[in-house]
N, C-alpha and C. Protein backbone atom coordinates (compact mmCIF):
# COMPACT_ATOMS: atom_id res chain seq x y z
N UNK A 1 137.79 165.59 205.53
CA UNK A 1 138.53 164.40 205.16
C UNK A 1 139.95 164.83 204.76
N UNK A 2 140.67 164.28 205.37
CA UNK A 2 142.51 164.66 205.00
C UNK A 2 142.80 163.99 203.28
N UNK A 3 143.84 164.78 202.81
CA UNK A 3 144.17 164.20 201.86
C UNK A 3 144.62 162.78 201.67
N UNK A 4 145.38 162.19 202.59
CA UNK A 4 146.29 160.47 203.03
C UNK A 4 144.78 159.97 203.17
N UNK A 5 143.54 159.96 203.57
CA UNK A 5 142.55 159.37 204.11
C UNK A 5 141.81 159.35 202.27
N UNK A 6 142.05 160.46 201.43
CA UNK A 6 140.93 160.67 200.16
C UNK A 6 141.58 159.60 199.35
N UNK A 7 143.24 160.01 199.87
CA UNK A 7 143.94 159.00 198.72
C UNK A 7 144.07 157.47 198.55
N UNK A 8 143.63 157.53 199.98
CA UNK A 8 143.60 155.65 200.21
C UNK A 8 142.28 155.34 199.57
N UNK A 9 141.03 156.41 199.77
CA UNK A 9 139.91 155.77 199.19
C UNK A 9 139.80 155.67 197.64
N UNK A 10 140.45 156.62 196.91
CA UNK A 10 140.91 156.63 195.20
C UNK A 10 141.97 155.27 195.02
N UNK A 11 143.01 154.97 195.66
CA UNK A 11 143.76 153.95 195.52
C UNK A 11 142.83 152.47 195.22
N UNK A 12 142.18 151.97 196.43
CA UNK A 12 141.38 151.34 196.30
C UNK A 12 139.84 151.25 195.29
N UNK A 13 139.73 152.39 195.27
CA UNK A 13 138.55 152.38 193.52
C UNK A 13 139.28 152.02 192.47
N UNK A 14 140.55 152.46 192.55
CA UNK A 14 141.03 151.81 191.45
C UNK A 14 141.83 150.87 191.17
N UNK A 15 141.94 150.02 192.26
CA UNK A 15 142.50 148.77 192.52
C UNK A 15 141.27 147.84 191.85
N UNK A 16 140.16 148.11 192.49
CA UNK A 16 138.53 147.29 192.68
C UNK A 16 137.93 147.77 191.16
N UNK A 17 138.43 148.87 190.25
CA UNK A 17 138.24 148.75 188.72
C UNK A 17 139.10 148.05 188.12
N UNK A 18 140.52 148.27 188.15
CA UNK A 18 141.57 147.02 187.67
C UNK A 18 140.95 145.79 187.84
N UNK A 19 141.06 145.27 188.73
CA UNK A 19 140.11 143.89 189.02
C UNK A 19 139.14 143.32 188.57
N UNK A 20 138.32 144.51 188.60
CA UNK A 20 137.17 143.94 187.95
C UNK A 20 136.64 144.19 186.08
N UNK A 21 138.07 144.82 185.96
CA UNK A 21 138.24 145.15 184.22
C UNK A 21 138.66 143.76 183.61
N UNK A 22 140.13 143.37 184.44
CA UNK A 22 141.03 141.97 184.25
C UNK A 22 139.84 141.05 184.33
N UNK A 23 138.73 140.86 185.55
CA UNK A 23 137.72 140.06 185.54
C UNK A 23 137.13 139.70 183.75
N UNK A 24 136.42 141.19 183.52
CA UNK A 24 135.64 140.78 182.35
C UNK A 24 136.52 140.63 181.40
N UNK A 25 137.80 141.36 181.19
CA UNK A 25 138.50 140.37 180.03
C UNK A 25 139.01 139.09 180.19
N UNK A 26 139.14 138.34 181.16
CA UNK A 26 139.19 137.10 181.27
C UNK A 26 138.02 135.89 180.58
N UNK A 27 136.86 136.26 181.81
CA UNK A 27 135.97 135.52 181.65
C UNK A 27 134.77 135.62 180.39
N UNK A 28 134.93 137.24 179.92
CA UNK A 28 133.79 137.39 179.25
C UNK A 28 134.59 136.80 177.46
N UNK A 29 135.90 136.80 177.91
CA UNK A 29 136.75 136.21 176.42
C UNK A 29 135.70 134.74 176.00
N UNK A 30 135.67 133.82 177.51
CA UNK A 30 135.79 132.60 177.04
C UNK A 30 134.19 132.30 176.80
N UNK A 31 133.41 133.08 177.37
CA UNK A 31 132.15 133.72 176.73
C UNK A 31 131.45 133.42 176.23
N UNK A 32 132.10 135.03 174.97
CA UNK A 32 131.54 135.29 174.33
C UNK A 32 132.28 134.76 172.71
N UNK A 33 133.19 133.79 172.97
CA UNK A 33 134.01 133.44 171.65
C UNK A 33 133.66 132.15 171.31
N UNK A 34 132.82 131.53 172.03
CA UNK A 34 132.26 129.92 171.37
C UNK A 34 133.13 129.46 170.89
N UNK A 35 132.77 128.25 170.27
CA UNK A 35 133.48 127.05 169.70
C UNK A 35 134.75 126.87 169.36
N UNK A 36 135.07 128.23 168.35
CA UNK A 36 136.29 128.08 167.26
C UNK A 36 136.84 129.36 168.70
N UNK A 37 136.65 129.37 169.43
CA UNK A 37 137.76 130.15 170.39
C UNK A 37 138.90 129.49 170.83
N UNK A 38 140.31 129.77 171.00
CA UNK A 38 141.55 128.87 171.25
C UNK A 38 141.58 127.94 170.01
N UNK A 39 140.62 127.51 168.58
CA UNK A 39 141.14 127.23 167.53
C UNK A 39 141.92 128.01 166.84
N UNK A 40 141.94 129.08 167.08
CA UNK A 40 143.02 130.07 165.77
C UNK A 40 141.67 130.07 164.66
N UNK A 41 142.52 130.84 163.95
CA UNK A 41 141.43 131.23 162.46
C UNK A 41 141.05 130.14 161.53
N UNK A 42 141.38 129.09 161.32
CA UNK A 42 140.94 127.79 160.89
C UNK A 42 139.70 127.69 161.09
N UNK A 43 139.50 127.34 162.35
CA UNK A 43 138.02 126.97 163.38
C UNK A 43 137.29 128.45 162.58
N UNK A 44 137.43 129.31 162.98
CA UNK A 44 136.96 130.56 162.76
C UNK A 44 136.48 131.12 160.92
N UNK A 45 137.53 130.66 160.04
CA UNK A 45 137.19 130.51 158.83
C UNK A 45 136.27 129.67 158.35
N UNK A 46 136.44 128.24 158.74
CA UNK A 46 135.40 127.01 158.47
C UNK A 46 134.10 127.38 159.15
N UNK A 47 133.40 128.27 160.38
CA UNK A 47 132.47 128.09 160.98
C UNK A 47 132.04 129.84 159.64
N UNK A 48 132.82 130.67 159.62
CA UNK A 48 132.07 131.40 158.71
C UNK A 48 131.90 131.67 157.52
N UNK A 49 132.58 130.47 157.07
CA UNK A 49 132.18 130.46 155.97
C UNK A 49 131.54 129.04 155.12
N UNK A 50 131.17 128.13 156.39
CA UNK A 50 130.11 127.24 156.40
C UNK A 50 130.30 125.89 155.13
N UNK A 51 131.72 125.37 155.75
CA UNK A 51 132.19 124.67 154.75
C UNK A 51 131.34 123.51 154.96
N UNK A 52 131.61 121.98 153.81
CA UNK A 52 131.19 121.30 154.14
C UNK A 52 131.83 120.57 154.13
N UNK A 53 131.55 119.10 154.66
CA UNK A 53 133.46 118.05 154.86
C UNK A 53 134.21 118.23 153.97
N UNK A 54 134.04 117.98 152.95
CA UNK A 54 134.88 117.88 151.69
C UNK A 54 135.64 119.02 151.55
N UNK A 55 134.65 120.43 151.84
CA UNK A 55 135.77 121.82 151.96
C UNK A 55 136.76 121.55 152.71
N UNK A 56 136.25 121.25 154.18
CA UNK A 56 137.01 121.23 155.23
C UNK A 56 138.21 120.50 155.08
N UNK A 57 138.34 119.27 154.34
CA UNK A 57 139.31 118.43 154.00
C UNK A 57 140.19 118.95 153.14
N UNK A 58 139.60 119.59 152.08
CA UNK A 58 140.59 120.38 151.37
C UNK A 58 141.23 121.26 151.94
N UNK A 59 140.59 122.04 152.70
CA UNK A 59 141.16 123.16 153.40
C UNK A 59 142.08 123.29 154.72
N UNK A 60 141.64 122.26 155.33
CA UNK A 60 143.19 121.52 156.12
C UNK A 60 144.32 121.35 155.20
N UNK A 61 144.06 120.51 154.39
CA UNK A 61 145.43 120.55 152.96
C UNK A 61 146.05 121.79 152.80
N UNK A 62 145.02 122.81 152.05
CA UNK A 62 145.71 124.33 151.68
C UNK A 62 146.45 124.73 153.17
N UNK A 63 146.09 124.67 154.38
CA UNK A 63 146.34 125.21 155.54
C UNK A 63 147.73 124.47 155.87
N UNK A 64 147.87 123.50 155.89
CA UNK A 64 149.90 122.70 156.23
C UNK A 64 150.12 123.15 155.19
N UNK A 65 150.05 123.53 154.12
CA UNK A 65 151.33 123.61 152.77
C UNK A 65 151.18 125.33 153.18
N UNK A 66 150.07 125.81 153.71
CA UNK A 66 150.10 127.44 153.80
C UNK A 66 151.33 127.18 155.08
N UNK A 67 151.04 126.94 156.29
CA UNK A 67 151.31 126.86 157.50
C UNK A 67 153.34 126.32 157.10
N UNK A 68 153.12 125.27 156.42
CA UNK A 68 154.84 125.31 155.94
C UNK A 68 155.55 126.22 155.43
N UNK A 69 154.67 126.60 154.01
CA UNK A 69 155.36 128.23 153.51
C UNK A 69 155.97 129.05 154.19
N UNK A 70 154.71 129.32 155.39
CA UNK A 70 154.90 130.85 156.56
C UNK A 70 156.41 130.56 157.28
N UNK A 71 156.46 129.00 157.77
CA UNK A 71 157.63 128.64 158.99
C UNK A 71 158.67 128.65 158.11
N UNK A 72 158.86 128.56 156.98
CA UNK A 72 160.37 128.53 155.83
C UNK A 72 160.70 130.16 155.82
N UNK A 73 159.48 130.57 155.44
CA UNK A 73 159.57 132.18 155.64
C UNK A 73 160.03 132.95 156.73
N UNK A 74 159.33 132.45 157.82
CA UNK A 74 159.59 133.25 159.06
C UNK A 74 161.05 132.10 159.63
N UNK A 75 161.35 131.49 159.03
CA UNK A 75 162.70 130.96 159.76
C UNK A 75 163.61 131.84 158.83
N UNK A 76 163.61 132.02 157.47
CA UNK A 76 164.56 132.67 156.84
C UNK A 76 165.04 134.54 157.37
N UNK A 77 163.22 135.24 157.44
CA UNK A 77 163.60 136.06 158.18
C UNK A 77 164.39 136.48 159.01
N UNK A 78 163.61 134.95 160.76
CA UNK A 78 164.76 135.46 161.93
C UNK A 78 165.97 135.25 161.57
N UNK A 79 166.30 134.34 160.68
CA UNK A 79 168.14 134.29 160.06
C UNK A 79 168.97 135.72 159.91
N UNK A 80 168.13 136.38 158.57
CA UNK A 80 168.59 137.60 158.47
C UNK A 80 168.37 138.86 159.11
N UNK A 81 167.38 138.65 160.39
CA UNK A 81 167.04 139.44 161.42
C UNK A 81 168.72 139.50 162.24
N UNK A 82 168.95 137.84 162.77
CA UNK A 82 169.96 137.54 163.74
C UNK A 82 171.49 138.38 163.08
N UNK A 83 171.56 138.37 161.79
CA UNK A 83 172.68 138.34 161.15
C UNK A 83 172.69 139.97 160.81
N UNK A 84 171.69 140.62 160.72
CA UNK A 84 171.90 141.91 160.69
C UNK A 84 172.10 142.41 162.30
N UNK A 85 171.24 142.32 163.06
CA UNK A 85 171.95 141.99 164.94
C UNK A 85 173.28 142.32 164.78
N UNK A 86 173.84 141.43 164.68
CA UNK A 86 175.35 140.69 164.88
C UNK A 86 176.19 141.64 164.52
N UNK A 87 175.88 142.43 163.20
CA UNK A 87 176.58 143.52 162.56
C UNK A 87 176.55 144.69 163.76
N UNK A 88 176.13 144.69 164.68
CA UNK A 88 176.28 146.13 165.61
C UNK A 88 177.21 145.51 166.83
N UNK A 89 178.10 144.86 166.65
CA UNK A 89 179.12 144.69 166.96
C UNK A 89 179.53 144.60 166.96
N UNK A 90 180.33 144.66 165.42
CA UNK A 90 181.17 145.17 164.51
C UNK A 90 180.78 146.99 164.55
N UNK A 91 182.27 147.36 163.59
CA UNK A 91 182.17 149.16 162.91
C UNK A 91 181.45 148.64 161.45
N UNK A 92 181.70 147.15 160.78
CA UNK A 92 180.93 146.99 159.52
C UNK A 92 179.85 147.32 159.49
N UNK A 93 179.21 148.06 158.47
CA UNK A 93 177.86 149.25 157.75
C UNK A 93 177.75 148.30 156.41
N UNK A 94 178.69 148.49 156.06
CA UNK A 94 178.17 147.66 154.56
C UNK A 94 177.00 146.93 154.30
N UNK A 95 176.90 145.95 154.95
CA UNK A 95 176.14 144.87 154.64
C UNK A 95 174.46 145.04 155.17
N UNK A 96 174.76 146.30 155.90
CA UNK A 96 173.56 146.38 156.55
C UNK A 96 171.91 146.81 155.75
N UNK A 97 172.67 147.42 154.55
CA UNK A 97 171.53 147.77 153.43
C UNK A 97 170.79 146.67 153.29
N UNK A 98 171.98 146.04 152.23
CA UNK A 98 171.35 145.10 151.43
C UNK A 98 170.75 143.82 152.45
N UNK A 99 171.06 143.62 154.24
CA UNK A 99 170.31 143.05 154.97
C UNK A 99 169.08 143.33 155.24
N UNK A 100 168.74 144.86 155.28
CA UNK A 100 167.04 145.28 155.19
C UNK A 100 166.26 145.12 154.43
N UNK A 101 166.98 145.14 153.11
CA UNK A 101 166.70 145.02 151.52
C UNK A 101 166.00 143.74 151.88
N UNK A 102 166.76 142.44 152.25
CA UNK A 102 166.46 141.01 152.36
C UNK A 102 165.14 141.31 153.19
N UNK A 103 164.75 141.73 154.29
CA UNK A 103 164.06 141.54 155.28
C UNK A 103 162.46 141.91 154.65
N UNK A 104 162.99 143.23 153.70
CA UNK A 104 161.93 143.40 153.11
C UNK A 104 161.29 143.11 152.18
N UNK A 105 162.18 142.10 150.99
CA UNK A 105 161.82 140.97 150.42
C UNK A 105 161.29 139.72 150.95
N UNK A 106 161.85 139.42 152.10
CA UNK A 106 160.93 138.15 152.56
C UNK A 106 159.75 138.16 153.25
N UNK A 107 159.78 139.68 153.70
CA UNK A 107 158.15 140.09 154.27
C UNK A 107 157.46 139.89 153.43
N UNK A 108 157.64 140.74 151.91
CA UNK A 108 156.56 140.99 150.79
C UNK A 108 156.28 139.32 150.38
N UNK A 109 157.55 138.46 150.59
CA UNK A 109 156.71 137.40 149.95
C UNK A 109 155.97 136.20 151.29
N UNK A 110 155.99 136.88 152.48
CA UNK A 110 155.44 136.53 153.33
C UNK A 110 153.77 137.04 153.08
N UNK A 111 153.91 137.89 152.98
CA UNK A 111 152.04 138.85 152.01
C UNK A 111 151.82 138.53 151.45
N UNK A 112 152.61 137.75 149.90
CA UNK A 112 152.29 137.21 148.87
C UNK A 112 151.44 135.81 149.21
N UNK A 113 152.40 134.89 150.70
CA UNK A 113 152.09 133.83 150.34
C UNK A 113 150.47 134.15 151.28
N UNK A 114 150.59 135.00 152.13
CA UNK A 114 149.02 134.75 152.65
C UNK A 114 147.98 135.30 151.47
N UNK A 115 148.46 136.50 151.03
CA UNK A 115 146.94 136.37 149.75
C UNK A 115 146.77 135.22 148.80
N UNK A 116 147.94 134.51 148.31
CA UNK A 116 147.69 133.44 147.62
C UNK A 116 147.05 132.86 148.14
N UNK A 117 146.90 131.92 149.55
CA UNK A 117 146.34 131.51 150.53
C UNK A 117 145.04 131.98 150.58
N UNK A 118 144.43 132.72 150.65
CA UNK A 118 143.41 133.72 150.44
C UNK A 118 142.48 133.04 149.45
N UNK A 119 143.31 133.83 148.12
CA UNK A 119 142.57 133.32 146.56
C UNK A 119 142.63 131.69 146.27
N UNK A 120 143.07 131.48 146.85
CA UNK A 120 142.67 129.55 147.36
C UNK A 120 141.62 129.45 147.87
N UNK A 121 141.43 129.88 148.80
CA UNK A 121 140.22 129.66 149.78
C UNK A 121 138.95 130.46 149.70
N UNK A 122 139.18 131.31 148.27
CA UNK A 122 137.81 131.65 147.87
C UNK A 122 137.50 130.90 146.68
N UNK A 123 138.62 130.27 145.52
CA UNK A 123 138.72 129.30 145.16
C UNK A 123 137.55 128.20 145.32
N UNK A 124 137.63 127.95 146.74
CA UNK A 124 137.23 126.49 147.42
C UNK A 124 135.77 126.70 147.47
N UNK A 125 135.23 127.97 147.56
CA UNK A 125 134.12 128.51 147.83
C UNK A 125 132.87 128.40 146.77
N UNK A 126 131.41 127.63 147.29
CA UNK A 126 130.50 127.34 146.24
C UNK A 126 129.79 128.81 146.18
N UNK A 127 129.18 128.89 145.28
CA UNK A 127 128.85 130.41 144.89
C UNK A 127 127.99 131.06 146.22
N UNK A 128 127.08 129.91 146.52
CA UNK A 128 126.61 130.83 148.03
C UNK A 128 127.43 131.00 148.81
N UNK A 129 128.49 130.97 148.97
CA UNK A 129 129.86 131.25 150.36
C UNK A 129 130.01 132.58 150.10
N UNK A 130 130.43 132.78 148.51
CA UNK A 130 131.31 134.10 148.04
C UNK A 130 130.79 135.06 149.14
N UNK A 131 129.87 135.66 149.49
CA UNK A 131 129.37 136.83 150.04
C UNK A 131 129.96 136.75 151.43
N UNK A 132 129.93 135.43 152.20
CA UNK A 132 130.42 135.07 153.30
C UNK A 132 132.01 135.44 153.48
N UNK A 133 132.25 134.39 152.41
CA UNK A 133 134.04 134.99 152.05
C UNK A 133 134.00 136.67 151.81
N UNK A 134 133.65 137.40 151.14
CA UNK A 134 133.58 138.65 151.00
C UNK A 134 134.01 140.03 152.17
N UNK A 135 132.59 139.30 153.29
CA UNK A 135 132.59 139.39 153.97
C UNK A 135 133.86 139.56 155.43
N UNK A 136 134.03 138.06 154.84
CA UNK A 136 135.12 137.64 156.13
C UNK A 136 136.66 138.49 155.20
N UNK A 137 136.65 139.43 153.98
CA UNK A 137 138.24 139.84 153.94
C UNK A 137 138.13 141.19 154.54
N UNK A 138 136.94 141.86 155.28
CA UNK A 138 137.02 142.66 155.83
C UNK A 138 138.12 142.56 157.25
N UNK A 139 138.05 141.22 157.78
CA UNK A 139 138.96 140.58 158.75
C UNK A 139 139.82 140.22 159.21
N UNK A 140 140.32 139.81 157.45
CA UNK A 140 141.75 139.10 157.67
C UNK A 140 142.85 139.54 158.42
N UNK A 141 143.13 140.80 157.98
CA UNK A 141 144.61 141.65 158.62
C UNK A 141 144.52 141.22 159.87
N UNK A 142 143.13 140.99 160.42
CA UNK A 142 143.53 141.07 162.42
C UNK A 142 142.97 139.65 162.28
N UNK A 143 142.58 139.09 161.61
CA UNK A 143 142.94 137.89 161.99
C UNK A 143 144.20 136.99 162.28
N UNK A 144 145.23 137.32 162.09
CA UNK A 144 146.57 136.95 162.01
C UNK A 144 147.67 137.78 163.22
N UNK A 145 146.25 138.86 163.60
CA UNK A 145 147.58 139.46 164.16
C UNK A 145 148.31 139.29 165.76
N UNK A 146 149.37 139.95 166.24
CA UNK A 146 149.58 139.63 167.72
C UNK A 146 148.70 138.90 168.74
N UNK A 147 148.26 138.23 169.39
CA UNK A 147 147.21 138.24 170.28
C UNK A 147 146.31 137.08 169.84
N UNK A 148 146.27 136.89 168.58
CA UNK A 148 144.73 135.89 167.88
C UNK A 148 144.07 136.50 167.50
N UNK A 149 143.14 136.08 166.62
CA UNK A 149 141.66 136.42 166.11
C UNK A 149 141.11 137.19 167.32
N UNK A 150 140.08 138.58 166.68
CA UNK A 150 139.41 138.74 167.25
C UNK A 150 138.17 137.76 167.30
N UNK A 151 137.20 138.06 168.22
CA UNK A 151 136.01 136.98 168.00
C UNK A 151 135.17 136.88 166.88
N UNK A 152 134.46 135.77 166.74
CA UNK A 152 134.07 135.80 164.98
C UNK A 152 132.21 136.48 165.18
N UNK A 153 132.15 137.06 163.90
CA UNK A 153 130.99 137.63 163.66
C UNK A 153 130.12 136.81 163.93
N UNK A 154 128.71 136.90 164.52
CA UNK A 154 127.53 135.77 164.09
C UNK A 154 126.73 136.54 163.56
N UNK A 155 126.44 136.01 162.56
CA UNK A 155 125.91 136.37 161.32
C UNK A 155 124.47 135.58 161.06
């Protein structure tokens, strides 16, 4: 077998694994993620930690006044994101400290406002949840992160 003849047959194995990798992360997403899948962590919080209307009602509440916090936050950020930018087209240095300084103050109280958020929503929790909640702060960090929730535990 010539080498041009081995390489076309390796090309194609791994065309036909690409394919069929993209396959199962496609289809096996929509799956194996039930209900609260394409809800975001809402759906995903309420199903594990087994609210009941009245939670749920409250907890939509905590979630817009959380969900407003974050967008005041993350709008103030990209502000001083854009405005430290801007400075590298200028020779001005000065300002550039005390612009990181900012960035890293509004992160920390971007952390602040999700654990507050947090201790709310264990708050909300009747004593049989706690373990559930417990549970679910093994999660949080990637619940929020790039991409969405990973899929939720069934428990």
């Amino acid at each position: 077998m010539t080498k041009l003849k081995l390489m076309g047959i390796a090309l194609v194995v791994l065309v036909l694994v690409n394919l069929g990798t993209l396959a199962v992360l496609y289809f096996g997403r929509a799956a194996h993620h039930g209900p609260a899948h394409g809800e975001g962590p809402k759906a995903i919080i309420i199903e594990r930690l087994r609210f009941d209307a009245e939670q749920v009602k409250r907890y939509e509440a905590m979630v817009e006044k959380h969900r407003a916090a974050i967008r005041a936050s993350d709008s103030e950020l990209q502000e001083t994101r854009s405005v430290l930018y801007e400075e590298l087209k200028g020779t001005q240095t000065s300002s550039r400290d005390s612009l990181l300084a900012a960035l890293v103050s509004i992160q920390r109280g971007i952390e602040h406002t999700h654990l507050a958020h947090f201790e709310e929503i264990r708050g909300l929790c009747r004593p049989d949840q706690r373990p559930s909640f417990d549970d679910l702060t093994q999660d949080l960090a990637t619940y929020f992160r790039m991409g969405g929730p990973p899929p939720p535990k069934l428990r």
